[in-house]
Protein backbone atom coordinates (compact mmCIF):
# COMPACT_ATOMS: atom_id res chain seq x y z
CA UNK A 1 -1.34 -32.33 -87.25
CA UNK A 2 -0.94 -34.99 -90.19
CA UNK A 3 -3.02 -33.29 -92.27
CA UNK A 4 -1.84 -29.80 -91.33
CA UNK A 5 1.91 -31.11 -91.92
CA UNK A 6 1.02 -32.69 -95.37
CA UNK A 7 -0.35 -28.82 -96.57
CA UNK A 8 1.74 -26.84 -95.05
CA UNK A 9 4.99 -25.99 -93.12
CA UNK A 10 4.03 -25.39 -89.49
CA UNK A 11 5.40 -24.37 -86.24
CA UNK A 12 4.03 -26.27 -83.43
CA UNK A 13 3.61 -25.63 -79.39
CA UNK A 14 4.16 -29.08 -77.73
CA UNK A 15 3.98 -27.72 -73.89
CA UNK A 16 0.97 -28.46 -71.62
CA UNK A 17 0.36 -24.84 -71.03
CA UNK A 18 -0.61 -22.71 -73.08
CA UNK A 19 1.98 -20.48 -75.20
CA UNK A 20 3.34 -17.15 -73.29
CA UNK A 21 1.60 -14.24 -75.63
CA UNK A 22 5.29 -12.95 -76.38
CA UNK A 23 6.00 -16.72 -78.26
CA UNK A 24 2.91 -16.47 -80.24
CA UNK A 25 3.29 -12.86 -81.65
CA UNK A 26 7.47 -14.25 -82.35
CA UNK A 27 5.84 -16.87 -84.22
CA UNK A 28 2.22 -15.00 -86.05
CA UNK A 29 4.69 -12.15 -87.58
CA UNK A 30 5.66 -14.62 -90.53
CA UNK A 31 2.72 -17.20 -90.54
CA UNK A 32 -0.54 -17.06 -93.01
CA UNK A 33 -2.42 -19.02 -90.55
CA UNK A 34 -3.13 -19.66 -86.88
CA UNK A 35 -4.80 -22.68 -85.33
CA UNK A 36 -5.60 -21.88 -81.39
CA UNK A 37 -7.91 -22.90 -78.41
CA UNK A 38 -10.52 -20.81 -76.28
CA UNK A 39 -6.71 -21.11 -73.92
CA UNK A 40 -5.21 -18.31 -76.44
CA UNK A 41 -6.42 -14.58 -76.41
CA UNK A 42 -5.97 -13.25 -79.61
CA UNK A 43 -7.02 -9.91 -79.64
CA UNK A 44 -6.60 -6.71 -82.62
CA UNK A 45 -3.06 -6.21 -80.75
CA UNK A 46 -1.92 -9.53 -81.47
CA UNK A 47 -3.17 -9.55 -85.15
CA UNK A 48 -1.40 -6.87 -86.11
CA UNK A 49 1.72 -8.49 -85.42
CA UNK A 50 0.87 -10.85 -87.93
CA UNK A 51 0.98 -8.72 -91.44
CA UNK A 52 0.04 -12.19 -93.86
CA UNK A 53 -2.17 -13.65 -91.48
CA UNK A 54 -5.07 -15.36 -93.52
CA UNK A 55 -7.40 -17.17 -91.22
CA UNK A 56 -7.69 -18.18 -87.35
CA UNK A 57 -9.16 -21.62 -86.86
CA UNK A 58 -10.24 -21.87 -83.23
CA UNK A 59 -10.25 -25.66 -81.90
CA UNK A 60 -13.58 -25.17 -80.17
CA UNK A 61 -17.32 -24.45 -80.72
CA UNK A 62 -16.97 -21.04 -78.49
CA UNK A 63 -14.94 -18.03 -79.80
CA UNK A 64 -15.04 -15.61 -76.87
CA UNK A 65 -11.24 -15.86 -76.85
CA UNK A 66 -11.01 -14.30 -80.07
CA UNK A 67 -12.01 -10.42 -81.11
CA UNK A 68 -14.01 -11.22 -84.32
CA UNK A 69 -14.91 -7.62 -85.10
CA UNK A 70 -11.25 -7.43 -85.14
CA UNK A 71 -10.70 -9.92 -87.16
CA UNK A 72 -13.52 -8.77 -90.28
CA UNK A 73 -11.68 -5.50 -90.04
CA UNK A 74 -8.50 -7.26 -90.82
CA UNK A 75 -9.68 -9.33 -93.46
CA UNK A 76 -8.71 -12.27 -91.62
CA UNK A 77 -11.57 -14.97 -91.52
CA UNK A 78 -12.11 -16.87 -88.63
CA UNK A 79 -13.33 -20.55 -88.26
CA UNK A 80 -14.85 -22.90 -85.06
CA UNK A 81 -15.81 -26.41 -84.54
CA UNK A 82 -19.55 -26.26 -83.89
CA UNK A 83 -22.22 -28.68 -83.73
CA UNK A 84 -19.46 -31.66 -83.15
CA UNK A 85 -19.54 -32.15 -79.66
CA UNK A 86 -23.89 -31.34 -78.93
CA UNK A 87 -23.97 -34.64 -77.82
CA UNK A 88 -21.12 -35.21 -75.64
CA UNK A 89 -21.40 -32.33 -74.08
CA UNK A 90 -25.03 -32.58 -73.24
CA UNK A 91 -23.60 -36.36 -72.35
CA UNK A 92 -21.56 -34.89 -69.21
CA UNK A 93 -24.21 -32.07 -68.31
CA UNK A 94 -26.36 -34.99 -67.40
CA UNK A 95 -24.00 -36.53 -65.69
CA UNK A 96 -22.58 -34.04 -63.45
CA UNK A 97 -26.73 -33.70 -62.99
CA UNK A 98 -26.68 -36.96 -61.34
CA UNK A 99 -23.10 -36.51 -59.50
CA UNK A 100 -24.97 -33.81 -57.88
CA UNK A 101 -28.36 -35.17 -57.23
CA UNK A 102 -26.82 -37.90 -55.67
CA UNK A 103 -24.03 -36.77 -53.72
CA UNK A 104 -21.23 -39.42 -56.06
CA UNK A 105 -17.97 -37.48 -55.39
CA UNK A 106 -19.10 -36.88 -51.72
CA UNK A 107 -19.61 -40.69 -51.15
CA UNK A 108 -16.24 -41.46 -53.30
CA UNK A 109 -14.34 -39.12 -51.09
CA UNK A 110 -15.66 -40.60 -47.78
CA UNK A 111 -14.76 -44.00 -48.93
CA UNK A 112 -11.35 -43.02 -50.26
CA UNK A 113 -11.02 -41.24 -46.15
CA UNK A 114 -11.93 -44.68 -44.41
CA UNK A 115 -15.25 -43.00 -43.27
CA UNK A 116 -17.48 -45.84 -44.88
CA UNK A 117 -18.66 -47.57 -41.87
CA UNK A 118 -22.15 -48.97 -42.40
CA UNK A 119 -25.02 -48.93 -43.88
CA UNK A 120 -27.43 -46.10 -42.71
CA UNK A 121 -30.88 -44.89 -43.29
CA UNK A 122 -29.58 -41.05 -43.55
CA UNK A 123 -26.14 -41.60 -45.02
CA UNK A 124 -25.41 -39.34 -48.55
CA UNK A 125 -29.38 -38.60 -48.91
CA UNK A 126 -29.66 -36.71 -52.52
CA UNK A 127 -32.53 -35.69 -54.71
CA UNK A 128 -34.03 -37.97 -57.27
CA UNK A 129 -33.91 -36.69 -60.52
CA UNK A 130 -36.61 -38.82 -62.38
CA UNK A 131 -39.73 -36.74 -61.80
CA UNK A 132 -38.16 -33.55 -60.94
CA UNK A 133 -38.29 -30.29 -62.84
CA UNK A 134 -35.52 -29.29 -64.81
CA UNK A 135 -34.95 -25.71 -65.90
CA UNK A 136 -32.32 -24.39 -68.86
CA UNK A 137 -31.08 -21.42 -69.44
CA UNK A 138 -29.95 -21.42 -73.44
CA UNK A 139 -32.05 -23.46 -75.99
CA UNK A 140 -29.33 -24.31 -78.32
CA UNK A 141 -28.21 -27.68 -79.91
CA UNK A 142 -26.76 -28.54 -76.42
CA UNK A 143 -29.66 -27.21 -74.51
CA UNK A 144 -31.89 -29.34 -76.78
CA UNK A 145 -29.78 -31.93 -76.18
CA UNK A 146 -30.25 -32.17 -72.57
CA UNK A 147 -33.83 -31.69 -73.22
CA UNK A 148 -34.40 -34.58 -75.07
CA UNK A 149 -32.18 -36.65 -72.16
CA UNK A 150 -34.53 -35.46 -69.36
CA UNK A 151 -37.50 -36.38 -71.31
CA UNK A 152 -36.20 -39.91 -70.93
CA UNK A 153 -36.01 -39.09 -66.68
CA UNK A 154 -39.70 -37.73 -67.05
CA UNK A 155 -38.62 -34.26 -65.88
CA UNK A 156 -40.56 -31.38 -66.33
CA UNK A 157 -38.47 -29.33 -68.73
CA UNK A 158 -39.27 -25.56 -68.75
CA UNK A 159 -36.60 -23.10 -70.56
CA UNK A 160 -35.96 -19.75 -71.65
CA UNK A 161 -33.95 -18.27 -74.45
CA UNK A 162 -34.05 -14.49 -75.66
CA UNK A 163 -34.75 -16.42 -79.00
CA UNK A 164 -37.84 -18.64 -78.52
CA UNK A 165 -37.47 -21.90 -80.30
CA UNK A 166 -41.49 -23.14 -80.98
CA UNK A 167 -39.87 -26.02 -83.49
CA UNK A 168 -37.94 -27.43 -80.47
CA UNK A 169 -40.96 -27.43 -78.18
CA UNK A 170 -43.00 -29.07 -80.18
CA UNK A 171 -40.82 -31.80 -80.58
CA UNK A 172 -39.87 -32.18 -77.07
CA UNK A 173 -42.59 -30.81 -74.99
CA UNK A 174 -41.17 -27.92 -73.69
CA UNK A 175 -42.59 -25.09 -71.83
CA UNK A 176 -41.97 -21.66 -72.64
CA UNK A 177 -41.19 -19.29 -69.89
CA UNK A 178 -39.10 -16.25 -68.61
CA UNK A 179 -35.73 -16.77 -66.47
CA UNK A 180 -37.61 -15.56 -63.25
CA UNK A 181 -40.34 -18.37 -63.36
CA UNK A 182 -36.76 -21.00 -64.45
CA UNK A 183 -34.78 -19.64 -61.50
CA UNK A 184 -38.12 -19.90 -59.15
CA UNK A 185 -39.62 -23.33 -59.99
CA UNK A 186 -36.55 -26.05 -60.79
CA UNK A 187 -35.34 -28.42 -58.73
CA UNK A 188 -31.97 -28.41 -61.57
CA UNK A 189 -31.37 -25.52 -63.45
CA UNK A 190 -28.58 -26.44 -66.33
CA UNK A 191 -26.73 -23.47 -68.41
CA UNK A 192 -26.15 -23.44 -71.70
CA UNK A 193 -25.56 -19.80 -73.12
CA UNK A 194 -22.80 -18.28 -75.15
CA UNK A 195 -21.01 -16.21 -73.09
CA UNK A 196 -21.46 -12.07 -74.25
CA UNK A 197 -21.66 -8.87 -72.27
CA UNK A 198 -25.56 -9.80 -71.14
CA UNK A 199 -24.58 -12.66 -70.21
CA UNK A 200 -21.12 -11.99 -67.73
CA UNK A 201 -22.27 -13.01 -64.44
CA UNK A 202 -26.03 -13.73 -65.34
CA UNK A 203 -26.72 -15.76 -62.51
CA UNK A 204 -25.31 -13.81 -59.07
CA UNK A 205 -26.33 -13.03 -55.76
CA UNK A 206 -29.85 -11.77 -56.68
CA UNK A 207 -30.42 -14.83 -59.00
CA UNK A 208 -29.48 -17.20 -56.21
CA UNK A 209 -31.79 -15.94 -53.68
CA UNK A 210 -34.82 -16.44 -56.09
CA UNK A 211 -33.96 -20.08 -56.57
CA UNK A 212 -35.41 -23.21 -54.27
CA UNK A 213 -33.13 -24.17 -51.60
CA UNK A 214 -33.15 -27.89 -53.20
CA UNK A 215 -32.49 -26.59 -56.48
CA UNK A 216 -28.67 -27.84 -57.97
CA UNK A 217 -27.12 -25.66 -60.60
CA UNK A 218 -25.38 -26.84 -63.85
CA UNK A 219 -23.00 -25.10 -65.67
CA UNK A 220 -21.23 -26.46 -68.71
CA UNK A 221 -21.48 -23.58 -70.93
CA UNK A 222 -18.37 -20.99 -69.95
CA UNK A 223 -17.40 -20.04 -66.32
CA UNK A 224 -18.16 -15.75 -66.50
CA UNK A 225 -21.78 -16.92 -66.76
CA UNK A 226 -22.02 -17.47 -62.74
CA UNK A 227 -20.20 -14.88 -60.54
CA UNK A 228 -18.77 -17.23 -58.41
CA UNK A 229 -18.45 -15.53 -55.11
CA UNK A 230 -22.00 -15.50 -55.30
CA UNK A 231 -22.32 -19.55 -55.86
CA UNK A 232 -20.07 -19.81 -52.76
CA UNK A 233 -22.26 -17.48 -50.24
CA UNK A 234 -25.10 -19.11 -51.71
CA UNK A 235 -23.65 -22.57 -51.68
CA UNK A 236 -21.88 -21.84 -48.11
CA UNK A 237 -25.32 -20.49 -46.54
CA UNK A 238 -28.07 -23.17 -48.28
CA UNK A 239 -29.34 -20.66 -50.02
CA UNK A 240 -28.96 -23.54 -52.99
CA UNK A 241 -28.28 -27.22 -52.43
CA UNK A 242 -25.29 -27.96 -54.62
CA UNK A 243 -23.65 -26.90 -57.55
CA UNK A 244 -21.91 -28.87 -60.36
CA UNK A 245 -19.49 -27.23 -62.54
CA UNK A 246 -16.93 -27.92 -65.75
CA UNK A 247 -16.13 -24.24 -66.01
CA UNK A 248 -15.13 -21.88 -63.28
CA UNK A 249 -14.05 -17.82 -63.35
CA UNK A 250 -10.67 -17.91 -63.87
CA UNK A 251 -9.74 -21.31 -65.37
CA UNK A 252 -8.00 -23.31 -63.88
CA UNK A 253 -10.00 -22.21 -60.41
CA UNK A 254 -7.28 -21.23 -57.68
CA UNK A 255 -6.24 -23.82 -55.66
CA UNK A 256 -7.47 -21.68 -52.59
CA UNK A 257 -10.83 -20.68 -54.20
CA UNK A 258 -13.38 -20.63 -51.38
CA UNK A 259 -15.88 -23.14 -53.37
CA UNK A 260 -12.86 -25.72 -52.75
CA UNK A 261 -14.04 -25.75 -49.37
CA UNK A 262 -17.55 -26.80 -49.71
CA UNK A 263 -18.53 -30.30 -50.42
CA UNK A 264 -21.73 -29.60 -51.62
CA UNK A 265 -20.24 -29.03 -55.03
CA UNK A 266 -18.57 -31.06 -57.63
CA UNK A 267 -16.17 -28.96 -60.18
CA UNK A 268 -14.60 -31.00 -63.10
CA UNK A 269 -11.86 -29.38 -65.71
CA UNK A 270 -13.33 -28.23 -68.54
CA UNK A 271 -13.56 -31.79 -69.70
CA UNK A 272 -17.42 -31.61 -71.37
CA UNK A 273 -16.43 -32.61 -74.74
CA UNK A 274 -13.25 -34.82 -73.65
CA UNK A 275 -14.57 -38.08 -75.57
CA UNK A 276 -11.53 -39.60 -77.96
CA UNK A 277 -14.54 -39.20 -80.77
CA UNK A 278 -15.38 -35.94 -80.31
CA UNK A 279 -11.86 -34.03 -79.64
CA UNK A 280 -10.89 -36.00 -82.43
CA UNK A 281 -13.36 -34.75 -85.07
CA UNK A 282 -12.67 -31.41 -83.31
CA UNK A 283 -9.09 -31.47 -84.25
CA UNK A 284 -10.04 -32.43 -87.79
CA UNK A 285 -12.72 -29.60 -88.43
CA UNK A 286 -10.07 -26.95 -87.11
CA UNK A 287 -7.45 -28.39 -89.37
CA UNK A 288 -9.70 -28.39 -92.70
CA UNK A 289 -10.70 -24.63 -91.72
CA UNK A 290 -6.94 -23.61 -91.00
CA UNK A 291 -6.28 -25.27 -94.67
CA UNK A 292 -9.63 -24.01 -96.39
CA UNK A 293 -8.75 -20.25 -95.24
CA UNK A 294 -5.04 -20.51 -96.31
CA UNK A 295 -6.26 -21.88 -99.92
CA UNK A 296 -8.59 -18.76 -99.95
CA UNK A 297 -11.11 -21.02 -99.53
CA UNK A 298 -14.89 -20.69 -97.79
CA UNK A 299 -14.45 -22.39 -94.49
CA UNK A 300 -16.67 -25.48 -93.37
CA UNK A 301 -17.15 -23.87 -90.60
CA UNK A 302 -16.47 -19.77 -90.67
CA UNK A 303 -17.82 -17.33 -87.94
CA UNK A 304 -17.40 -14.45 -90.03
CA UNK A 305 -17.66 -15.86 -93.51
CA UNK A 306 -18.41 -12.01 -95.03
CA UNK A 307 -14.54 -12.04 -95.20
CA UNK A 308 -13.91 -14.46 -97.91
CA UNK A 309 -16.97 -13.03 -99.71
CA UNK A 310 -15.25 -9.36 -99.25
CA UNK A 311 -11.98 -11.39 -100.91
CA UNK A 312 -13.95 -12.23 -104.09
């Protein structure tokens, strides 16, 4: 916000929650720029409220809150945060891996409820990780990323991607295969795809029942991905073994979601990239796009740069 404040004039939401739609069009109708999170919806409807607006810089790597077609059409270009937070992301997929594996929030729970009595032979058993065979679902700098971790658990790592990446495999080992043989064979199977119309509710009842009933699912990429209902019946009935999630379907999950029930699955807040380093730099990169759009500027980091080359 320093460096925002030293450019420009700006109007700033200070609650917790995110702004009531009615505040932000109030507030777009006389501004030349908007800085958001993947919290804000900002759709044609709301753009057109906002006759000067310039650029959108969304404080994230995803932009799936944002209409980008409407956007171009508007001459309005629109910026993101990518490639900051690969590693710290791929940092907590790993370890809500583990969490899961080995049964951590159960055990914390059970000590916090007085229920640690002894040791026992068959207390908490989990799954070992080191040796086991990992499956992801997106090969992109984060799915890489968790690649190259795993290596260092001597998983097997098998993948698929509608884009095959042969560079990647070479340099990490990886095997090549189609999401039937992923959702078949691993013993984890991690996500880490943009979220698109293909991809709403990719993995769902059909999915689940093709999966190994030791197998643990990962998602850290956005909560649509998984129909949920699904992961409960197939959490609920061992179908799967556990489930470890940072996103859910709606965010924040409702307090009286049925996969609060269950404790064979750990859900954490949408916290993946919540390292003081990496939010930080975050905040940075949306600020220098917010400032490089208003200046008429290219954008570090534009998703639809074509606008500022329409400008010129």
């Amino acid at each position: 916000m320093d460096r925002i404040n030293s450019y420009c004039d700006a109007k700033t939401w200070d609650g917790e929650l995110p702004p009531p739609r009615d505040i932000i069009i109030e507030n777009i109708a006389s501004s030349d720029g908007l800085l958001c999170l993947l919290t804000d919806k900002i759709d044609a409807q709301l753009m057109d409220k906002g006759p000067k607006l310039k650029v959108i810089s969304n404080c994230a790597v995803g932009f799936d809150n944002i209409d980008i077609d409407a956007a171009t059409k508007r001459g309005i270009v629109v910026g993101n945060t990518p490639g900051v937070l690969t590693e710290t992301t791929a940092d907590f997929a790993f370890a809500l891996m583990m969490a899961a594996a080995r049964r951590v929030a159960e055990g914390d729970r059970n000590v916090r409820a007085g229920k640690w009595k002894t040791w026992g032979p068959m207390i908490l058993l989990g799954q070992d990780v080191y040796g086991s065979t990992l499956g992801i679902i997106g090969m992109g700098r984060i799915g890489a990323a968790v690649a190259r971790r795993a290596k260092g658990f001597g998983m097997k790592i098998m993948y698929y991607d509608v884009i095959r990446q042969p560079q990647t495999e070479k340099e990490l080992g990886l095997e090549y295969v189609e999401i039937g043989k992923v959702l078949a064979e691993s013993d984890f199977i991690t996500l880490h795809t943009n979220l698109s119309p293909q991809t709403h509710h990719l993995i769902g009842p059909e999915q689940f029942k093709r999966m190994k009933r030791n197998c643990i699912l990962i998602n850290t990429s956005r909560g649509p991905i998984v129909d949920n209902m699904a992961l409960y019946e197939a959490l609920r009935d061992g179908t799967i073994a556990y489930a470890a999630l940072d996103v859910t379907e709606p965010e924040p999950i409702p307090i009286d979601h049925p996969l609060l029930t269950l404790d064979n699955i750990v859900i954490a807040p949408h916290i993946a990239s919540a390292s003081v380093a990496t939010r930080t730099k975050m905040g940075l990169m949306a600020a220098d796009n917010l400032i490089a759009g208003l200046k008429g500027e290219m954008l570090p980091n534009p998703v639809n740069p074509e606008v500022l080359g329409n400008r010129s």
